[in-house]
C-alpha atoms as a PDB file:
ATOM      1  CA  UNK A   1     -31.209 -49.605  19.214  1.00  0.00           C
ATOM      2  CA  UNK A   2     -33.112 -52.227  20.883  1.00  0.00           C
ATOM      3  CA  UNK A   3     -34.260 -51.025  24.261  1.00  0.00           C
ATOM      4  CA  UNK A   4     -32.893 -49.051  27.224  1.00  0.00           C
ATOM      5  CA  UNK A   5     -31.119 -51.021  29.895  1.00  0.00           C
ATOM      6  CA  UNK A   6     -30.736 -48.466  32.395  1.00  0.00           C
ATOM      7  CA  UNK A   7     -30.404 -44.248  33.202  1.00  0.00           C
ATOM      8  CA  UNK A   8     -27.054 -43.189  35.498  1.00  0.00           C
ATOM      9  CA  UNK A   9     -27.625 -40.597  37.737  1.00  0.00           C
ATOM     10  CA  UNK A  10     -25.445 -38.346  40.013  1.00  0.00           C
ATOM     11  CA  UNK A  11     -26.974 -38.094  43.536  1.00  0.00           C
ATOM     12  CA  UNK A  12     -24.656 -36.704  46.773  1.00  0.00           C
ATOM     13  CA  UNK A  13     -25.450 -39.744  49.353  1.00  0.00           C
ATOM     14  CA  UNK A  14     -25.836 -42.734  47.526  1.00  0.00           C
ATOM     15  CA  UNK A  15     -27.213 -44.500  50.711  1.00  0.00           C
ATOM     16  CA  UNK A  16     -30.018 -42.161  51.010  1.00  0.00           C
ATOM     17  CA  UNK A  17     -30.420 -42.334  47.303  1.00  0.00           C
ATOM     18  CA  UNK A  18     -31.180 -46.078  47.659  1.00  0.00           C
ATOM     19  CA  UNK A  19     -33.254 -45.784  50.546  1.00  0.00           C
ATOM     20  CA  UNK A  20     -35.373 -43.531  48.674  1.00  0.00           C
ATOM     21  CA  UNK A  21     -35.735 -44.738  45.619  1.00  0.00           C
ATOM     22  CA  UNK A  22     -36.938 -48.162  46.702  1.00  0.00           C
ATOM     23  CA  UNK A  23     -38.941 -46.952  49.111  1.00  0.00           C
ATOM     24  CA  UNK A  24     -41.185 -44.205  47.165  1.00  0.00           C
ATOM     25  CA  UNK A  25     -41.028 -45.496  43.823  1.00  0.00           C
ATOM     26  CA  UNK A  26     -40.073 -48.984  44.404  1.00  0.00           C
ATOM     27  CA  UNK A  27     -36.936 -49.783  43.056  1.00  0.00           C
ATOM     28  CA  UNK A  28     -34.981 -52.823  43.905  1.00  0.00           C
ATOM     29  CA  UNK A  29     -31.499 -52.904  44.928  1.00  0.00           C
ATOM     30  CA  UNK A  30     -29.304 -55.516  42.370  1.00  0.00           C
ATOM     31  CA  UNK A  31     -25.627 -54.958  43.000  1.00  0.00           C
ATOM     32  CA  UNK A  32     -23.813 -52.471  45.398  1.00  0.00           C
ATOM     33  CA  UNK A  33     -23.211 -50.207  46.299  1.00  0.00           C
ATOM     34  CA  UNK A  34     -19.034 -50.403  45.025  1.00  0.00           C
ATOM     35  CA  UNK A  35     -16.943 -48.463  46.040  1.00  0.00           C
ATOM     36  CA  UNK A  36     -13.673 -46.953  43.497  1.00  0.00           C
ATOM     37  CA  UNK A  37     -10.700 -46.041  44.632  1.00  0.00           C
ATOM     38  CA  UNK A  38      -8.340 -44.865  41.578  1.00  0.00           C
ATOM     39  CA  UNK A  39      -5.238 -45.646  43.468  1.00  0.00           C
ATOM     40  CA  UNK A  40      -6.400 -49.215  43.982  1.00  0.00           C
ATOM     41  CA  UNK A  41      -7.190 -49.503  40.385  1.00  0.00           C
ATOM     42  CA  UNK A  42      -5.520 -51.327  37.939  1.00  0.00           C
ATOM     43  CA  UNK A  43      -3.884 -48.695  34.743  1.00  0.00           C
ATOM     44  CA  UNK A  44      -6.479 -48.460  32.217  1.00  0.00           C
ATOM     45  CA  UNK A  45      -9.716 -49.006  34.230  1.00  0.00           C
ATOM     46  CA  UNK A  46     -13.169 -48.538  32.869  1.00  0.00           C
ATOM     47  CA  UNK A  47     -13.803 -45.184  35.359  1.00  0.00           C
ATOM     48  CA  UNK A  48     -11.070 -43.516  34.361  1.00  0.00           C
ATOM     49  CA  UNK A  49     -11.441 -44.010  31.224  1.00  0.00           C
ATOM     50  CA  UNK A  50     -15.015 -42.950  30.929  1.00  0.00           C
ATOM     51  CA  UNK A  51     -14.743 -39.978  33.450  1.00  0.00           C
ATOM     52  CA  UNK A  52     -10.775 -38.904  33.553  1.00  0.00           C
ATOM     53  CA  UNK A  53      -8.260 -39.285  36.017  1.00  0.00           C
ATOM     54  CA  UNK A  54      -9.267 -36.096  38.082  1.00  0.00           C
ATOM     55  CA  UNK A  55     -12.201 -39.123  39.293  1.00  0.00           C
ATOM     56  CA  UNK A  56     -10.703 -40.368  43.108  1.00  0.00           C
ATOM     57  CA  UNK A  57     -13.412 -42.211  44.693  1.00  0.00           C
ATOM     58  CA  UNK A  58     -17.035 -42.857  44.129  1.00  0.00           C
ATOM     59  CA  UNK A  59     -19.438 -44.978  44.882  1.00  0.00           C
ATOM     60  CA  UNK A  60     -22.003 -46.598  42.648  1.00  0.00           C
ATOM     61  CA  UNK A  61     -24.813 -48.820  42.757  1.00  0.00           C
ATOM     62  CA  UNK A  62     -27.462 -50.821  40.326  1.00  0.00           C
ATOM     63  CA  UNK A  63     -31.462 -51.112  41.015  1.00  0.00           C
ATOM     64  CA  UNK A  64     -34.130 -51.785  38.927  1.00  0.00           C
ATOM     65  CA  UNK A  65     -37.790 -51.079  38.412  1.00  0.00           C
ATOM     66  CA  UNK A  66     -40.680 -53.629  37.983  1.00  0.00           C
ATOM     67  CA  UNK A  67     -39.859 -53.155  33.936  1.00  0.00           C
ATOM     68  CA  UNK A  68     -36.452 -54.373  34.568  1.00  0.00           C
ATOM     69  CA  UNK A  69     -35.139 -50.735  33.425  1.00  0.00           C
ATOM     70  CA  UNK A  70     -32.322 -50.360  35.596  1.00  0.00           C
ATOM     71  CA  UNK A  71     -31.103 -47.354  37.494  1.00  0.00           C
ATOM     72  CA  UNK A  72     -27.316 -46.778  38.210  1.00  0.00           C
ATOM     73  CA  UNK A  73     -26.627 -44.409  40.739  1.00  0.00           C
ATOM     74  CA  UNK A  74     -23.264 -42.658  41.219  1.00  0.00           C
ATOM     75  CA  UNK A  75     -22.027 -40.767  44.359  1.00  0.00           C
ATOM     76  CA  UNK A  76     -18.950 -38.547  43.299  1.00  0.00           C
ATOM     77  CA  UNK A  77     -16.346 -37.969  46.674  1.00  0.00           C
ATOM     78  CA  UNK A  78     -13.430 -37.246  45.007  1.00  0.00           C
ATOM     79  CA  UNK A  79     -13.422 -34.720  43.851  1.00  0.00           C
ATOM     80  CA  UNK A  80     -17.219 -33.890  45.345  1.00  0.00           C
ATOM     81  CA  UNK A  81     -20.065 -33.516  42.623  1.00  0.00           C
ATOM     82  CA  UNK A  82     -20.402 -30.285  41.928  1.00  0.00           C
ATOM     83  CA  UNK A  83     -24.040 -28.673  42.998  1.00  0.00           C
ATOM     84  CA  UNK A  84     -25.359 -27.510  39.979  1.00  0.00           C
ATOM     85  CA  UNK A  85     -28.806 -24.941  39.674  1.00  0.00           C
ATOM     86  CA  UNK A  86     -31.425 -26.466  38.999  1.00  0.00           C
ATOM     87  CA  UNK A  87     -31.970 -24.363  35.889  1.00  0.00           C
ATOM     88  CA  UNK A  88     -28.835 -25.900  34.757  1.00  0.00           C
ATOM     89  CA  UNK A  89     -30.139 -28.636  31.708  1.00  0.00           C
ATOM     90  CA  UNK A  90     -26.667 -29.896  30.395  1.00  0.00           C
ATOM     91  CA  UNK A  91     -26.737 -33.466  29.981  1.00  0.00           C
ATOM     92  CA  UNK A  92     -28.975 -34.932  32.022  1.00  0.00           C
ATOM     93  CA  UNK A  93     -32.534 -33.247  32.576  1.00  0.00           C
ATOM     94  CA  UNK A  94     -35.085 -36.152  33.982  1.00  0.00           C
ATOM     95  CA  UNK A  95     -36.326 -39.941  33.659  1.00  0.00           C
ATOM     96  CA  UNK A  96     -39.410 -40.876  32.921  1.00  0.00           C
ATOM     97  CA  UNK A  97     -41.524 -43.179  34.962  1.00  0.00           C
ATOM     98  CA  UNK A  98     -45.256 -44.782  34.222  1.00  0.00           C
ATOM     99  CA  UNK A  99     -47.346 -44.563  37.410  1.00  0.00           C
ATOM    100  CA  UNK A 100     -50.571 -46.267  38.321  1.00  0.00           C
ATOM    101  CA  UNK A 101     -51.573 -43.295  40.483  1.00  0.00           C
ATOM    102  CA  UNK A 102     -49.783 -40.514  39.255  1.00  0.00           C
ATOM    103  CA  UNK A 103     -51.656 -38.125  41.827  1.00  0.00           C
ATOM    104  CA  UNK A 104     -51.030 -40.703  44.510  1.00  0.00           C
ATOM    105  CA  UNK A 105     -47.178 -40.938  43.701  1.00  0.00           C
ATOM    106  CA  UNK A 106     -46.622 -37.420  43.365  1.00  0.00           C
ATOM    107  CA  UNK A 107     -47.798 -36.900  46.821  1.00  0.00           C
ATOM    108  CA  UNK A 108     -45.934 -39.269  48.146  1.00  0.00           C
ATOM    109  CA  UNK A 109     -42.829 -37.992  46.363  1.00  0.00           C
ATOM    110  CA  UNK A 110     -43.546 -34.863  47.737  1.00  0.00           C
ATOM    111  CA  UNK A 111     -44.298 -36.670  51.102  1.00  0.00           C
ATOM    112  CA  UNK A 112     -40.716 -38.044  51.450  1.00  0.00           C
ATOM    113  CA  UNK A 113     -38.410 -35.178  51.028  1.00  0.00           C
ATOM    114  CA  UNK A 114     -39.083 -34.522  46.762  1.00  0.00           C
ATOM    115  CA  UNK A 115     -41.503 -32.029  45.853  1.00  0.00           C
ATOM    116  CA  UNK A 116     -43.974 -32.010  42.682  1.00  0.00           C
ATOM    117  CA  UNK A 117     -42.378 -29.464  40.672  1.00  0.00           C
ATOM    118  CA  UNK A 118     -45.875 -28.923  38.175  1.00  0.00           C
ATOM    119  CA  UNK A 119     -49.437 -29.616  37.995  1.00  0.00           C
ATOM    120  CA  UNK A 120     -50.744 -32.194  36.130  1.00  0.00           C
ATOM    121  CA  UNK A 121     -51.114 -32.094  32.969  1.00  0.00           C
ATOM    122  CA  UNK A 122     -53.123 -33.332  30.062  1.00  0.00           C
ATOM    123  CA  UNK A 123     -50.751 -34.257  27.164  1.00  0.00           C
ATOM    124  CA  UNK A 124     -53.720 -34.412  24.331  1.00  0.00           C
ATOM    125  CA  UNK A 125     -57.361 -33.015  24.608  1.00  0.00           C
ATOM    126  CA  UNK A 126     -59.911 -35.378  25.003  1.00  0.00           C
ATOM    127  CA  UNK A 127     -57.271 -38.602  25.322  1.00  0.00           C
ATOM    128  CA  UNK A 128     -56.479 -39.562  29.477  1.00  0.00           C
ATOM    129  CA  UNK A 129     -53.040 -38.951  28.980  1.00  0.00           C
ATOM    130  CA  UNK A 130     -51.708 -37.329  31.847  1.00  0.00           C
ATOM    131  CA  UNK A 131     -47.600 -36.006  33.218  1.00  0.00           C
ATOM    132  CA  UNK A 132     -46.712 -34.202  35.995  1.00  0.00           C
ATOM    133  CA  UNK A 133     -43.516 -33.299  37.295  1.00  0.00           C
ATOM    134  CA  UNK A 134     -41.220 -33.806  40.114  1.00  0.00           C
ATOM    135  CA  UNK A 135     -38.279 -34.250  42.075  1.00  0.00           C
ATOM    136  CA  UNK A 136     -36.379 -36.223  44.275  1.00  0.00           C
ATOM    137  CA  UNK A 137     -34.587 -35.335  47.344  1.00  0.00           C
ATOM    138  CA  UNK A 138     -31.575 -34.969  45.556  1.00  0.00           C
ATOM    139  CA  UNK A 139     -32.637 -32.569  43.281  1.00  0.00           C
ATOM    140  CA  UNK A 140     -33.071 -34.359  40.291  1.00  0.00           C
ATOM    141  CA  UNK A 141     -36.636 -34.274  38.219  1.00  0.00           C
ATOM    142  CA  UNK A 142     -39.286 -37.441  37.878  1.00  0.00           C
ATOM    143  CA  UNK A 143     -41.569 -37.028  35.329  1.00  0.00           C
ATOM    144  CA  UNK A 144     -44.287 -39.568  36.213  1.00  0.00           C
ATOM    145  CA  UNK A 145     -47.035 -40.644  32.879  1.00  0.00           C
ATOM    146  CA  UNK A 146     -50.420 -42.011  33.055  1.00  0.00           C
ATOM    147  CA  UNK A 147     -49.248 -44.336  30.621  1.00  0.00           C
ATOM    148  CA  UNK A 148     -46.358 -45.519  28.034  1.00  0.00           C
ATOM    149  CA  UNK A 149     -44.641 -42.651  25.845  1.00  0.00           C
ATOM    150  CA  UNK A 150     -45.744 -45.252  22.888  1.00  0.00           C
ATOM    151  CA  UNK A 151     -49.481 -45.107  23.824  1.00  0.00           C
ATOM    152  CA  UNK A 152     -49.348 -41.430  24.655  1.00  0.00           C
ATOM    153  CA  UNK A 153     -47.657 -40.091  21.879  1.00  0.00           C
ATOM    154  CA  UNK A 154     -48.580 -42.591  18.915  1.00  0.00           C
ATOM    155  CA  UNK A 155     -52.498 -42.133  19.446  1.00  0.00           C
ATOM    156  CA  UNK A 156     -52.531 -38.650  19.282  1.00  0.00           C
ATOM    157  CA  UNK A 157     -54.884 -39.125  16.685  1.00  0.00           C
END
């Protein structure tokens, strides 16, 4: 493995989705959103494939963050994406994203319809290494670090 190119997440309004995530934590729209309609869809297509035929309609789109880590987000319609408790940690649990202000961006998370879901925290005594987590709108968690998950967890020392 080289690097990560991007995370997928599930969110129910994609448009909404986009809105926010460019707006709060400054994501850039790429590509979409598409929209996939199985019955339009040539037999095999890459959707199907991945997901399995009971997969309709959805809608997906591509943005990026100032690291050029992308972000793929999916809106399931057919059939609808199932509203999971938030104590359910199957599969996806959170991404991870550096902040310059993590105080400052956690507030305004929390500002816009997220919430902060912890305090913040201090990763290793007497280092300035710092998380705190929350959570978009759409229910999924944002774990926002002072700094790089190399710097914070090689230099623990």
């Amino acid at each position: 493995m080289t690097a990560i190119t991007h995370i997928g997440l599930s969110v129910p309004d994609i448009e909404a989705a986009i809105k926010w995530y460019g707006e709060v934590l400054g994501f850039k729209l790429i590509a979409g959103p598409y929209t996939f309609v199985s019955d339009l869809e040539k037999e095999p297509n890459m959707t199907n494939d991945l997901l399995g035929k009971d997969i309709k309609t959805m809608r997906n789109a591509h943005l990026i963050s100032q690291n050029q880590v992308g972000l793929e987000l999916f809106e399931f319609q057919e059939p609808k994406m199932e509203d999971k408790g938030k104590q359910d940690y199957q599969g996806y649990f959170h991404i991870c994203l550096i902040a310059d202000n993590m105080e400052e961006l956690a507030d305004k998370i929390a500002n816009s319809g997220g919430k902060k879901r912890s305090d913040i925290w201090n990763t290793w005594e007497g280092k300035p290494y710092y998380l705190v987590y929350c959570e978009d709108p759409f229910g999924n968690i944002i774990e926002l670090y002072s700094h790089s998950t190399e710097t914070m967890y090689a230099n623990k020392e």
